[in-house]
PDB file of N, CA and C in Angstrom:
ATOM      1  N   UNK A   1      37.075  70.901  63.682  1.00  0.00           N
ATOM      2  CA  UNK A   1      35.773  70.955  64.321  1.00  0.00           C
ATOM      3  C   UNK A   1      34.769  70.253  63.410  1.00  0.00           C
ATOM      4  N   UNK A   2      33.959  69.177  64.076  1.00  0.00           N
ATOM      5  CA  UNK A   2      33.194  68.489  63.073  1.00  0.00           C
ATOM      6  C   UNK A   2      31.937  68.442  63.655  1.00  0.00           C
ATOM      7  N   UNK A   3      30.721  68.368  63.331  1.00  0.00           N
ATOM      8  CA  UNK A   3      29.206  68.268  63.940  1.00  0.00           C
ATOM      9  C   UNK A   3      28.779  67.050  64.238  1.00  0.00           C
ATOM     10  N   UNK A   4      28.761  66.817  65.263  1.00  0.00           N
ATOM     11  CA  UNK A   4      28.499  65.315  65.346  1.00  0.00           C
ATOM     12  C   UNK A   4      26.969  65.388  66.235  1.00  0.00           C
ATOM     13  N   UNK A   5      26.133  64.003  66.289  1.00  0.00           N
ATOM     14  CA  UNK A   5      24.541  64.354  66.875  1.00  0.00           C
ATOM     15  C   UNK A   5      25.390  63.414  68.500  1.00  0.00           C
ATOM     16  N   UNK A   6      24.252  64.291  69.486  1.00  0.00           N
ATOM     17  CA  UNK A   6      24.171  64.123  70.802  1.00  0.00           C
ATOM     18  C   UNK A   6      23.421  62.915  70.817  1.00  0.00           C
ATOM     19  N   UNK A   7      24.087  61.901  71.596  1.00  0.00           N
ATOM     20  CA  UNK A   7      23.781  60.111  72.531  1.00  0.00           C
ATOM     21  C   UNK A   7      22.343  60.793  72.661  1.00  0.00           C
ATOM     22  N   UNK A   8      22.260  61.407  73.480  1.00  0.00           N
ATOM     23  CA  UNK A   8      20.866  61.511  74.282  1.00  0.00           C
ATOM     24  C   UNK A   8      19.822  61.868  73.804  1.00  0.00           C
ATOM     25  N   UNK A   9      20.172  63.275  73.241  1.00  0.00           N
ATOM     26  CA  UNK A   9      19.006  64.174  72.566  1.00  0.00           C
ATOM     27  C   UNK A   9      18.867  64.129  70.925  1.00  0.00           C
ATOM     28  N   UNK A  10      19.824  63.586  70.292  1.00  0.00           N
ATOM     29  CA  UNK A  10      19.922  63.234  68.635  1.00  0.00           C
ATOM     30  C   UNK A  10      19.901  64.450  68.196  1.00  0.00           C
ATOM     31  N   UNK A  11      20.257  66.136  68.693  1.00  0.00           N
ATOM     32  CA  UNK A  11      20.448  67.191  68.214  1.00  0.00           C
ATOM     33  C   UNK A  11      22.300  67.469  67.607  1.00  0.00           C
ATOM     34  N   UNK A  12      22.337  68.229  66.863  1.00  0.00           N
ATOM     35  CA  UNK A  12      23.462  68.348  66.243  1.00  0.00           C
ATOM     36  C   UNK A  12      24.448  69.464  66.715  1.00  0.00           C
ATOM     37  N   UNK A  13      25.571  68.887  67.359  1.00  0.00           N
ATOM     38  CA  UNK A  13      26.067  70.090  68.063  1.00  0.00           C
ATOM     39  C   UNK A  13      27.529  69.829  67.410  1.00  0.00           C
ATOM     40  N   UNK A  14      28.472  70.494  68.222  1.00  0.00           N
ATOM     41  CA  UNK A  14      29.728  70.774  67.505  1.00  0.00           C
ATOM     42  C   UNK A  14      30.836  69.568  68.475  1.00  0.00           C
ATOM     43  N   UNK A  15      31.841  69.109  67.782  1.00  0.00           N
ATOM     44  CA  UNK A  15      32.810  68.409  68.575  1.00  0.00           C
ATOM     45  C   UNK A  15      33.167  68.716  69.382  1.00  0.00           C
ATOM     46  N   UNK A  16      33.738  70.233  69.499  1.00  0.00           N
ATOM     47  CA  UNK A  16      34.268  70.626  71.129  1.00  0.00           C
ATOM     48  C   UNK A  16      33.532  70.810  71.886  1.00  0.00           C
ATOM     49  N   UNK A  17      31.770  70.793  71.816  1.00  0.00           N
ATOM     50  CA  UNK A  17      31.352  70.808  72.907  1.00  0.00           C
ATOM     51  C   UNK A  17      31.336  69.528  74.076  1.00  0.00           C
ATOM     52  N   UNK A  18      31.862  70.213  74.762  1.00  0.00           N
ATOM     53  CA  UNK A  18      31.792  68.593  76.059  1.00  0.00           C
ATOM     54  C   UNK A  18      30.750  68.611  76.633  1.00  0.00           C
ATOM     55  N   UNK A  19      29.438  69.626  76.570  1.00  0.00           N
ATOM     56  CA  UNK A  19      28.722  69.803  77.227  1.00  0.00           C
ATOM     57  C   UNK A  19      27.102  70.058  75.970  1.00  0.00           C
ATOM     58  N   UNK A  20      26.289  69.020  75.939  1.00  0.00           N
ATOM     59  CA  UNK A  20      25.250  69.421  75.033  1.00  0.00           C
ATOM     60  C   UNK A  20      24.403  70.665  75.578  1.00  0.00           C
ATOM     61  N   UNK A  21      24.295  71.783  74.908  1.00  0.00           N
ATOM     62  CA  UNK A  21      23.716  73.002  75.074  1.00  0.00           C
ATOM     63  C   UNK A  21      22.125  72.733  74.903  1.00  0.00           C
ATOM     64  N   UNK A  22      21.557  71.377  74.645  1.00  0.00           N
ATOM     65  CA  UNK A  22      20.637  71.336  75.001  1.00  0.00           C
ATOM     66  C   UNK A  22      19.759  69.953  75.642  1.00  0.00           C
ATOM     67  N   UNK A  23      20.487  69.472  75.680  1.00  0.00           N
ATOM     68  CA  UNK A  23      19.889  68.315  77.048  1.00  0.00           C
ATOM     69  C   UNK A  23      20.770  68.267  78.010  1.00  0.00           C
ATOM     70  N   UNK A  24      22.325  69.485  77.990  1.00  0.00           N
ATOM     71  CA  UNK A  24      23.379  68.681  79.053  1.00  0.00           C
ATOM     72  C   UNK A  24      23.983  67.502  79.314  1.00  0.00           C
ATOM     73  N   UNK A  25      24.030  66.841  78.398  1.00  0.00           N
ATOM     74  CA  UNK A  25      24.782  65.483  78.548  1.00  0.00           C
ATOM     75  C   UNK A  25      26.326  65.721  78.194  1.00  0.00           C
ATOM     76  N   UNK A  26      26.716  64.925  79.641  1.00  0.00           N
ATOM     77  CA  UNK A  26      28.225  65.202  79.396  1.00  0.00           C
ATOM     78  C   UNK A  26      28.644  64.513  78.350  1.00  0.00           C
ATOM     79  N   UNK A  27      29.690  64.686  77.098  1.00  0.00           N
ATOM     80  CA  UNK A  27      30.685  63.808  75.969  1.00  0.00           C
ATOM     81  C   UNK A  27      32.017  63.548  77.073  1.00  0.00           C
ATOM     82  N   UNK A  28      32.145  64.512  77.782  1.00  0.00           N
ATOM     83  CA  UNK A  28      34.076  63.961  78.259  1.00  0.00           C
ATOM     84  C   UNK A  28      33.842  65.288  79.918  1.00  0.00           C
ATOM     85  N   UNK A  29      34.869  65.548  79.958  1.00  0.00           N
ATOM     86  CA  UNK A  29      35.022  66.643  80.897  1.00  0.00           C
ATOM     87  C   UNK A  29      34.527  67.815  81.261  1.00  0.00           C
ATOM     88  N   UNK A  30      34.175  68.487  81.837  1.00  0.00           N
ATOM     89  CA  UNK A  30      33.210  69.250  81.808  1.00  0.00           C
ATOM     90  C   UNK A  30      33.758  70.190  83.156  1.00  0.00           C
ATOM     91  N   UNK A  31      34.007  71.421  83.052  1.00  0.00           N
ATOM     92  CA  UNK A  31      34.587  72.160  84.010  1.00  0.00           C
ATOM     93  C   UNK A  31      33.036  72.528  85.001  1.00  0.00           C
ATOM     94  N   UNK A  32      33.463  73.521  86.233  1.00  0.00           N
ATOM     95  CA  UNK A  32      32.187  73.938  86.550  1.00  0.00           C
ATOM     96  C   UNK A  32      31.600  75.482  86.185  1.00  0.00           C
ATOM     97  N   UNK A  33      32.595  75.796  85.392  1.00  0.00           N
ATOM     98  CA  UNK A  33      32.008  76.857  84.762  1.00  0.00           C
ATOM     99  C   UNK A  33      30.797  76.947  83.796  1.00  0.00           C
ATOM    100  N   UNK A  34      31.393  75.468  82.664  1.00  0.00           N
ATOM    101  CA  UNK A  34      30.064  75.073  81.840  1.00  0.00           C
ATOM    102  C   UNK A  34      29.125  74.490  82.380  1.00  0.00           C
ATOM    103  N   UNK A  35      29.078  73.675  83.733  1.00  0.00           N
ATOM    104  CA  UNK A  35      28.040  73.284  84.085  1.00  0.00           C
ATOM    105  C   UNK A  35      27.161  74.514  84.183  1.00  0.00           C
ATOM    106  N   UNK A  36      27.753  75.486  84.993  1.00  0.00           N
ATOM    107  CA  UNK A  36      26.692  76.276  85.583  1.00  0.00           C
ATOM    108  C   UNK A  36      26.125  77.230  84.745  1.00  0.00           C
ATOM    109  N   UNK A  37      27.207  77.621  83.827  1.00  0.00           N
ATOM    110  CA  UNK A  37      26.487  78.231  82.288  1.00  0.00           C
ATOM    111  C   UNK A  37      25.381  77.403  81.602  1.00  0.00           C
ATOM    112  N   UNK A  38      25.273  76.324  81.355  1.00  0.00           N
ATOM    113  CA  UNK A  38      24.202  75.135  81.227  1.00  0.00           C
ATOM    114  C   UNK A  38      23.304  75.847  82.144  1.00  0.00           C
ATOM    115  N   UNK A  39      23.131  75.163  83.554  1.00  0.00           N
ATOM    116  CA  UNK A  39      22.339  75.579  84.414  1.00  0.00           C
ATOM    117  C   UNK A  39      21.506  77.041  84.151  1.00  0.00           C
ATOM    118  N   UNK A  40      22.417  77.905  83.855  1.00  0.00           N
ATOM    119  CA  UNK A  40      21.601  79.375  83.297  1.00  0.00           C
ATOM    120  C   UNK A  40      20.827  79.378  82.285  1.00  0.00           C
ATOM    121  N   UNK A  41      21.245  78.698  81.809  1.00  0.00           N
ATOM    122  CA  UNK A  41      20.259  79.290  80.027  1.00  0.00           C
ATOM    123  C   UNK A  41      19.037  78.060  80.856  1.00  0.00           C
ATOM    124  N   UNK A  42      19.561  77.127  80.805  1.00  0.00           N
ATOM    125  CA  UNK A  42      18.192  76.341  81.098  1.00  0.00           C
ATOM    126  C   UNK A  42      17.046  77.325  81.861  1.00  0.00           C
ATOM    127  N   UNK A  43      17.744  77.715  83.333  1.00  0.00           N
ATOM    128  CA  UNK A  43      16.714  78.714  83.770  1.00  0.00           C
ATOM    129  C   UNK A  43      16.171  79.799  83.233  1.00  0.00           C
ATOM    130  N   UNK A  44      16.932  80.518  82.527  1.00  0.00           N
ATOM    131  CA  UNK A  44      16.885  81.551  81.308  1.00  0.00           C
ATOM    132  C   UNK A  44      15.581  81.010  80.775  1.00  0.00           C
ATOM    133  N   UNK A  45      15.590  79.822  80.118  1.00  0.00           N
ATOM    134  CA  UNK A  45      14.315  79.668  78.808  1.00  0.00           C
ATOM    135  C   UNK A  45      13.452  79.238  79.794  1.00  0.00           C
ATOM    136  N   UNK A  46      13.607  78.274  81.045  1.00  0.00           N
ATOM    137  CA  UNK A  46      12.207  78.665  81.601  1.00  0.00           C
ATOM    138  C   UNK A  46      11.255  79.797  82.255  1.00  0.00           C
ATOM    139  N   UNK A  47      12.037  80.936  82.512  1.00  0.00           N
ATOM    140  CA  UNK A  47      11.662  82.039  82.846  1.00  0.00           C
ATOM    141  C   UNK A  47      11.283  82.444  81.421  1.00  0.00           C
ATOM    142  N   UNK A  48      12.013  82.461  80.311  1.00  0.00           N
ATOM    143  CA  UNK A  48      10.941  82.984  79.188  1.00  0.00           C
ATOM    144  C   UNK A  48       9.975  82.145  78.760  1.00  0.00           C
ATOM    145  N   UNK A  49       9.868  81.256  78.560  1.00  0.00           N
ATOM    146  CA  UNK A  49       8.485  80.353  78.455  1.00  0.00           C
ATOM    147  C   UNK A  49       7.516  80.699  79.675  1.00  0.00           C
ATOM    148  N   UNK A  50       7.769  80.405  80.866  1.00  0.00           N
ATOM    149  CA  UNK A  50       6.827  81.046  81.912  1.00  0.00           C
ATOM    150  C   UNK A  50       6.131  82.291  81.394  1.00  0.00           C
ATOM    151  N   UNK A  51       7.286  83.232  81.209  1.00  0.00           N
ATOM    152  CA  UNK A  51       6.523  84.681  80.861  1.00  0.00           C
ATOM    153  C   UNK A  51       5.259  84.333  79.454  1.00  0.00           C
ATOM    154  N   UNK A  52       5.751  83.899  78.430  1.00  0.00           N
ATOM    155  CA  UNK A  52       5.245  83.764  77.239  1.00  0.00           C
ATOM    156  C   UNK A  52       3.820  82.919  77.546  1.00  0.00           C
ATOM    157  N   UNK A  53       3.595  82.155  78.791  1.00  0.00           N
ATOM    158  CA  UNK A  53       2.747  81.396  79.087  1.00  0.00           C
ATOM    159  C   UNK A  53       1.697  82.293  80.013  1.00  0.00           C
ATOM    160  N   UNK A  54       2.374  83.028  80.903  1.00  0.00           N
ATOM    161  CA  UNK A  54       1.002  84.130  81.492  1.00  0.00           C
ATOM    162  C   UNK A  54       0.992  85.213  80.533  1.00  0.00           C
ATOM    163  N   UNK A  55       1.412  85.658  79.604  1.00  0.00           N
ATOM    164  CA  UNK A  55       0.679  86.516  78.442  1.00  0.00           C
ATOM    165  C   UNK A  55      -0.325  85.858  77.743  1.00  0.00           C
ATOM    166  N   UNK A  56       0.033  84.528  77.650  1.00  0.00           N
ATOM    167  CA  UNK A  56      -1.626  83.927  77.186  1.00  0.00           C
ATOM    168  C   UNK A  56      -2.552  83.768  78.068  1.00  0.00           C
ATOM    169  N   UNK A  57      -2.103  83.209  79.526  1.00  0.00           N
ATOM    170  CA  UNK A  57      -3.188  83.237  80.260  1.00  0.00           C
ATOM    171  C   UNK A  57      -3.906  84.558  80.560  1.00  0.00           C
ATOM    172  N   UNK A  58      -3.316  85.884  80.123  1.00  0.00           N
ATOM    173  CA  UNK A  58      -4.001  87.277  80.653  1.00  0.00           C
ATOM    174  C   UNK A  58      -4.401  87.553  79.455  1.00  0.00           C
ATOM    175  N   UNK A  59      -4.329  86.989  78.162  1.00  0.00           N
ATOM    176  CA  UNK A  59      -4.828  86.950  76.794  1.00  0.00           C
ATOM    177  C   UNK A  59      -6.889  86.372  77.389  1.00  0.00           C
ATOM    178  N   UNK A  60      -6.753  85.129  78.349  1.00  0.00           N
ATOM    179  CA  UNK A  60      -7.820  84.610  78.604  1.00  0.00           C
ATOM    180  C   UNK A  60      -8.523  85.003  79.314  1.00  0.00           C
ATOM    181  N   UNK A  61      -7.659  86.303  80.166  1.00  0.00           N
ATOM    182  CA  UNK A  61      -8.577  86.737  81.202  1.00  0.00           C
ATOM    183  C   UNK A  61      -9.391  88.066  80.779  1.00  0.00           C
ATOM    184  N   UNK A  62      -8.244  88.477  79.151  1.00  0.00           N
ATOM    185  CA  UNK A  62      -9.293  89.640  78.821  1.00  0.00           C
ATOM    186  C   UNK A  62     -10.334  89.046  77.550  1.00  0.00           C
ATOM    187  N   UNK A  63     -10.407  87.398  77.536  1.00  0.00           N
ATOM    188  CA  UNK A  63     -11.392  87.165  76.500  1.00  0.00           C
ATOM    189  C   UNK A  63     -12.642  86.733  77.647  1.00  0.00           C
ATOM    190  N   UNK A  64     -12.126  86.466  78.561  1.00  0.00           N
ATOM    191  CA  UNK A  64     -13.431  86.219  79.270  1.00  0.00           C
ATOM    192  C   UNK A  64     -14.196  87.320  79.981  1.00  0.00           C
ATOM    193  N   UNK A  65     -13.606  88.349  80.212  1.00  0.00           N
ATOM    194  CA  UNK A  65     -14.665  89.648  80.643  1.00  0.00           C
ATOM    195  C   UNK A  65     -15.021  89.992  79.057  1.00  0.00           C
ATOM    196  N   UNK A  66     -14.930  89.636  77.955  1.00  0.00           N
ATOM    197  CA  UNK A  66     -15.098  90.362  76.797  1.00  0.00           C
ATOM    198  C   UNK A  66     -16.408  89.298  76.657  1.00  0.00           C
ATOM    199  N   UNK A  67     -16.829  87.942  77.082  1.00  0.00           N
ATOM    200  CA  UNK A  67     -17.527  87.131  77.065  1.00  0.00           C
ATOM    201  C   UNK A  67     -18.427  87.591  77.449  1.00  0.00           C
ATOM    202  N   UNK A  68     -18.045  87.758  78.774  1.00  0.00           N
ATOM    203  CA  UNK A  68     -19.037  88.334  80.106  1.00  0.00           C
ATOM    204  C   UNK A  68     -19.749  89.669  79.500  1.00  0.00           C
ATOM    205  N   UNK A  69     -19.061  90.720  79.550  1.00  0.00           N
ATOM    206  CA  UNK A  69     -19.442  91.759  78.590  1.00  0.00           C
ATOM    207  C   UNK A  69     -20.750  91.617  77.458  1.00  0.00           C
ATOM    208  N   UNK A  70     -19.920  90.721  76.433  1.00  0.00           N
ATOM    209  CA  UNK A  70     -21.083  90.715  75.195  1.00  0.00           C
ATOM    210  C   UNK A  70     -22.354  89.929  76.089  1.00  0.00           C
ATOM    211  N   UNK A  71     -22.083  88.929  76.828  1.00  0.00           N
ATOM    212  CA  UNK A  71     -22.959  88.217  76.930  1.00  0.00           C
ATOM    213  C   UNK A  71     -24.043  88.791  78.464  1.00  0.00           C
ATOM    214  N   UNK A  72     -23.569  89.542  78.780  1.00  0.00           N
ATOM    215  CA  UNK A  72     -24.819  90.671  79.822  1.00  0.00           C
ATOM    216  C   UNK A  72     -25.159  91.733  78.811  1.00  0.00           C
ATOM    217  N   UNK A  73     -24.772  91.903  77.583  1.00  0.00           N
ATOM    218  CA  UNK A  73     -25.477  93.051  76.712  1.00  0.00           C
ATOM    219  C   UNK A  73     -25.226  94.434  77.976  1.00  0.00           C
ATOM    220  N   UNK A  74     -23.886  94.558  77.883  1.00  0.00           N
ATOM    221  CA  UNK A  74     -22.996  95.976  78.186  1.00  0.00           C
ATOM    222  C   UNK A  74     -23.426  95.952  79.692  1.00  0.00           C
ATOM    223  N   UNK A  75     -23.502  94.370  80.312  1.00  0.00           N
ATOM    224  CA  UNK A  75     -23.703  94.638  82.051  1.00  0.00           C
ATOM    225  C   UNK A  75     -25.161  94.799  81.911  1.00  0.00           C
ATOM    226  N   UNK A  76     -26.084  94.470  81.285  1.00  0.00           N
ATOM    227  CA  UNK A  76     -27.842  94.486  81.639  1.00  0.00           C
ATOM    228  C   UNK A  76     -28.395  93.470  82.282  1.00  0.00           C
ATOM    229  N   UNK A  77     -27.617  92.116  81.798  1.00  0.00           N
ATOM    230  CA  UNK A  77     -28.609  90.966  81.644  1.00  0.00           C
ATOM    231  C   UNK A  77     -27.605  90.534  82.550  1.00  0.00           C
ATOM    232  N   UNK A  78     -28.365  89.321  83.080  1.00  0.00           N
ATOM    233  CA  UNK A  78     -27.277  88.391  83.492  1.00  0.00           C
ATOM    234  C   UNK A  78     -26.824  87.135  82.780  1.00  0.00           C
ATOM    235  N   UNK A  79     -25.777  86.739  82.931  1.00  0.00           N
ATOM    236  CA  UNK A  79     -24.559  85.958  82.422  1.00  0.00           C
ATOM    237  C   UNK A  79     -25.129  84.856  82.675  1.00  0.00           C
ATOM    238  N   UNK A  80     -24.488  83.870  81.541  1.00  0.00           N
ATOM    239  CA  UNK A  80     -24.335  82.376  81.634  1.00  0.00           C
ATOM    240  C   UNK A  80     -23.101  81.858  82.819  1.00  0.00           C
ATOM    241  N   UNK A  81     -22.654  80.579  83.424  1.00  0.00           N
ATOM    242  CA  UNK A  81     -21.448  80.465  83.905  1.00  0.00           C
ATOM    243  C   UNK A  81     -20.025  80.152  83.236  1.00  0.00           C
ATOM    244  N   UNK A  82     -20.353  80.209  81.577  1.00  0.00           N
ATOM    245  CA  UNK A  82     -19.147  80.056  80.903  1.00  0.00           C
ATOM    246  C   UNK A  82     -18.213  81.117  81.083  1.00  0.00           C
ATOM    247  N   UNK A  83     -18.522  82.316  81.055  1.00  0.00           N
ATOM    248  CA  UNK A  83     -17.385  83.745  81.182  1.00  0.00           C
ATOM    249  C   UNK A  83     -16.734  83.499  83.031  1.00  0.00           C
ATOM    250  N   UNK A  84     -17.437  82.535  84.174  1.00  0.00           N
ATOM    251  CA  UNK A  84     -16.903  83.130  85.378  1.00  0.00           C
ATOM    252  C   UNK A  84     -16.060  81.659  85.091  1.00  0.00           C
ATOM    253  N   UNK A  85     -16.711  80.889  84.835  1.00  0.00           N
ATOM    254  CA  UNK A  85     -15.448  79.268  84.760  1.00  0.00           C
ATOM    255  C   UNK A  85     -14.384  79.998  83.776  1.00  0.00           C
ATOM    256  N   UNK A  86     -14.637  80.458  82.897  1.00  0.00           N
ATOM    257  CA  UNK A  86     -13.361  80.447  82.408  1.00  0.00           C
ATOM    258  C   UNK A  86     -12.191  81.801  82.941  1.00  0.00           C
ATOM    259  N   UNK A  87     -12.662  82.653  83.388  1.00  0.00           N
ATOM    260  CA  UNK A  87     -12.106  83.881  84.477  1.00  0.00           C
ATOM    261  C   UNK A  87     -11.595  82.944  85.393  1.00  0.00           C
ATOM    262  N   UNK A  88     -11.974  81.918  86.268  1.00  0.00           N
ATOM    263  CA  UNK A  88     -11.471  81.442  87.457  1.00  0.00           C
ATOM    264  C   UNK A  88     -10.445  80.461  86.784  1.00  0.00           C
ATOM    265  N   UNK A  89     -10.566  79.758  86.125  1.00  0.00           N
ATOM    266  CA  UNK A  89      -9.565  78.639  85.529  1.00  0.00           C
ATOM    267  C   UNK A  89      -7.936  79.866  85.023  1.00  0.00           C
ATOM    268  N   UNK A  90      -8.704  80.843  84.433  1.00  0.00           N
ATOM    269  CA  UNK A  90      -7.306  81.574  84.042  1.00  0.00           C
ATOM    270  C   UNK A  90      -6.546  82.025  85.089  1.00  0.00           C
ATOM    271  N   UNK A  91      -7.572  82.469  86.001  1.00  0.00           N
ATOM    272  CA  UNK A  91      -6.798  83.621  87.018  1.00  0.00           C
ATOM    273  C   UNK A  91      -6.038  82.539  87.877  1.00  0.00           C
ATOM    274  N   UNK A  92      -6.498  80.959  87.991  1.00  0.00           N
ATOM    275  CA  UNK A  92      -5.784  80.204  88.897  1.00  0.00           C
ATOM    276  C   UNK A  92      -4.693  80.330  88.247  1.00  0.00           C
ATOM    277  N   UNK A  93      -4.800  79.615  86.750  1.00  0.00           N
ATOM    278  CA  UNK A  93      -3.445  79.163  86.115  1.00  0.00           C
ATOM    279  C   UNK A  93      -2.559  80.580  86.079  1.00  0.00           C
ATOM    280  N   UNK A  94      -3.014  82.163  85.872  1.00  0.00           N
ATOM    281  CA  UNK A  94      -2.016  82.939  86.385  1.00  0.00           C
ATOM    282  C   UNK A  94      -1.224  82.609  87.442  1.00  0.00           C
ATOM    283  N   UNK A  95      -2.075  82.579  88.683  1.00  0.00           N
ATOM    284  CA  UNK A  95      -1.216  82.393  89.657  1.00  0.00           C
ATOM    285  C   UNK A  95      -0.350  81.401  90.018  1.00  0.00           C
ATOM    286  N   UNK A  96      -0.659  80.189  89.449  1.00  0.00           N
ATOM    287  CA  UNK A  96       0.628  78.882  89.426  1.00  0.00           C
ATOM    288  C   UNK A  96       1.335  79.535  88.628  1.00  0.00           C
ATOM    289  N   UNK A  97       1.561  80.282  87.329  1.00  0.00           N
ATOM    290  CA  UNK A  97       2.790  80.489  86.392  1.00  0.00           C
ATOM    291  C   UNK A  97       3.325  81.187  87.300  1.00  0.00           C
ATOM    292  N   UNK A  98       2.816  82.169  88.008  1.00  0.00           N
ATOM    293  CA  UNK A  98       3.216  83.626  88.449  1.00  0.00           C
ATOM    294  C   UNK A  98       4.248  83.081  89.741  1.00  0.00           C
ATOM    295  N   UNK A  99       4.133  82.042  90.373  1.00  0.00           N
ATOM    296  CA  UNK A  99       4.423  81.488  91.250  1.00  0.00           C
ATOM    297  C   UNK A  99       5.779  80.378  90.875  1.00  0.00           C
ATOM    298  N   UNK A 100       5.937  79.957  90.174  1.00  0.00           N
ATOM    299  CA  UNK A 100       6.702  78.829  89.464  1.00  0.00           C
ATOM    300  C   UNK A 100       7.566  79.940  88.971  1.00  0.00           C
ATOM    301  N   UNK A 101       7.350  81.204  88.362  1.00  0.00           N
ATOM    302  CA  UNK A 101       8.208  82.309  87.435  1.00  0.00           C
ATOM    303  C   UNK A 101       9.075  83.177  88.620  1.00  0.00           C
ATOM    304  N   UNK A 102       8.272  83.431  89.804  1.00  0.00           N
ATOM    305  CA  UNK A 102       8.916  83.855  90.890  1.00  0.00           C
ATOM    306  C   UNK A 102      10.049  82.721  91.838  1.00  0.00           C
ATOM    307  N   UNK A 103       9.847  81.495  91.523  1.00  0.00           N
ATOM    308  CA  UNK A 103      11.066  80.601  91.732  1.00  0.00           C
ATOM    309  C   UNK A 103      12.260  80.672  90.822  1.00  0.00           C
ATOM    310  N   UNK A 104      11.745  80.404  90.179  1.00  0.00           N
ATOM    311  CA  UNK A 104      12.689  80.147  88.629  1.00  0.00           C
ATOM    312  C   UNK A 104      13.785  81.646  88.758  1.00  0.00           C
ATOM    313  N   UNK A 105      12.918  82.838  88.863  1.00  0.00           N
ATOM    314  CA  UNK A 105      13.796  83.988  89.137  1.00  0.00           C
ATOM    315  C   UNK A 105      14.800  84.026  90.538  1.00  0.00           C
ATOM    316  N   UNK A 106      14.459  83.309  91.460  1.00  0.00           N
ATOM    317  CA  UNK A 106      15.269  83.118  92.352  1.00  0.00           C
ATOM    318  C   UNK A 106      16.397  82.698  92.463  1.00  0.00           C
ATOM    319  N   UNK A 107      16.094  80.975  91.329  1.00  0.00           N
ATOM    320  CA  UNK A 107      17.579  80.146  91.245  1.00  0.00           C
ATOM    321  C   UNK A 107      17.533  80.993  90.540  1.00  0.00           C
ATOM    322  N   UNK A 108      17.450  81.927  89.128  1.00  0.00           N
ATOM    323  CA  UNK A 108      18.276  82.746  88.487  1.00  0.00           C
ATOM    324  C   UNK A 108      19.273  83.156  89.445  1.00  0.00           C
ATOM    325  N   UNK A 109      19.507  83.777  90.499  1.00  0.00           N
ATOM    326  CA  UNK A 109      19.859  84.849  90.819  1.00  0.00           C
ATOM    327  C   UNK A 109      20.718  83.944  91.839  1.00  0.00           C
ATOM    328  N   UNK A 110      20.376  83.107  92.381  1.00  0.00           N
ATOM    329  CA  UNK A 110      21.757  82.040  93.056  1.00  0.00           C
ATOM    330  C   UNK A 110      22.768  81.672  92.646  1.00  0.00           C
ATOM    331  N   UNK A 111      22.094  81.408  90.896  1.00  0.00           N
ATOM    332  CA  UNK A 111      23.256  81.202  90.076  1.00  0.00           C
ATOM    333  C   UNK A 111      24.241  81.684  89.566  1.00  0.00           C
ATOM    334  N   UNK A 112      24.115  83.456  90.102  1.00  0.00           N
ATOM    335  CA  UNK A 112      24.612  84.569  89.051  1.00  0.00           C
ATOM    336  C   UNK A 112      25.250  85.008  90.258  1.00  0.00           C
ATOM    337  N   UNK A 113      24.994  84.299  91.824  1.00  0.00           N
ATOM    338  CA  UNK A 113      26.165  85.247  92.979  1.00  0.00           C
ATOM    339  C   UNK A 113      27.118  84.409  92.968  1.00  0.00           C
ATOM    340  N   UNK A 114      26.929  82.672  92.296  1.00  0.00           N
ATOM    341  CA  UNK A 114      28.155  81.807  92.955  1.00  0.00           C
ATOM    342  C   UNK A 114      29.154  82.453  92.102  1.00  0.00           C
TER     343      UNK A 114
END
């Protein structure tokens, strides 16, 4: 067994892999078991990056009522429009992750009945 770097991705993987574990480029033969094991993890890390990506966006949604907050002096005054632009920009981008993460969980789960 020797380490040799992947054509495609220039990462360092092992000789018997026929299958790069991280760009998927075939070296030789490739059953369909490893394809579809490929196929998983890929979906795998985009479902965890998704997740890891709306914990920041709900990171933004509790800095912007904390904006809003300081900046009405405890709800007295009224607000500038920086705390509602940035509430609306987060809460969109929640909902595209939230939406893209609810796909992604789907092919998970196509992949795991074949």
């Amino acid at each position: 067994m020797a380490i040799v770097t992947c054509p495609q991705c220039d990462n360092r993987i092992s000789s018997q892999f026929s299958l790069c574990p991280h760009c998927g480029f075939q070296r030789g033969e490739v059953d369909e078991d490893e394809l579809r094991e490929h196929r998983r993890r890929k979906i795998r890390d985009r479902v965890y990056y998704l997740k890891m990506a709306s914990y920041g966006v709900l990171t933004l949604l509790l800095l912007a009522f904390a904006w809003y907050w300081v900046a009405t002096d405890n709800f007295r005054y009224q607000s500038s429009s920086g705390p509602y632009i940035l509430f609306t920009v987060a809460a969109a981008a929640y909902l595209v992750i939230r939406s893209l993460l609810f796909k992604s969980n789907l092919a998970l789960k196509k992949i795991r009945r074949i």
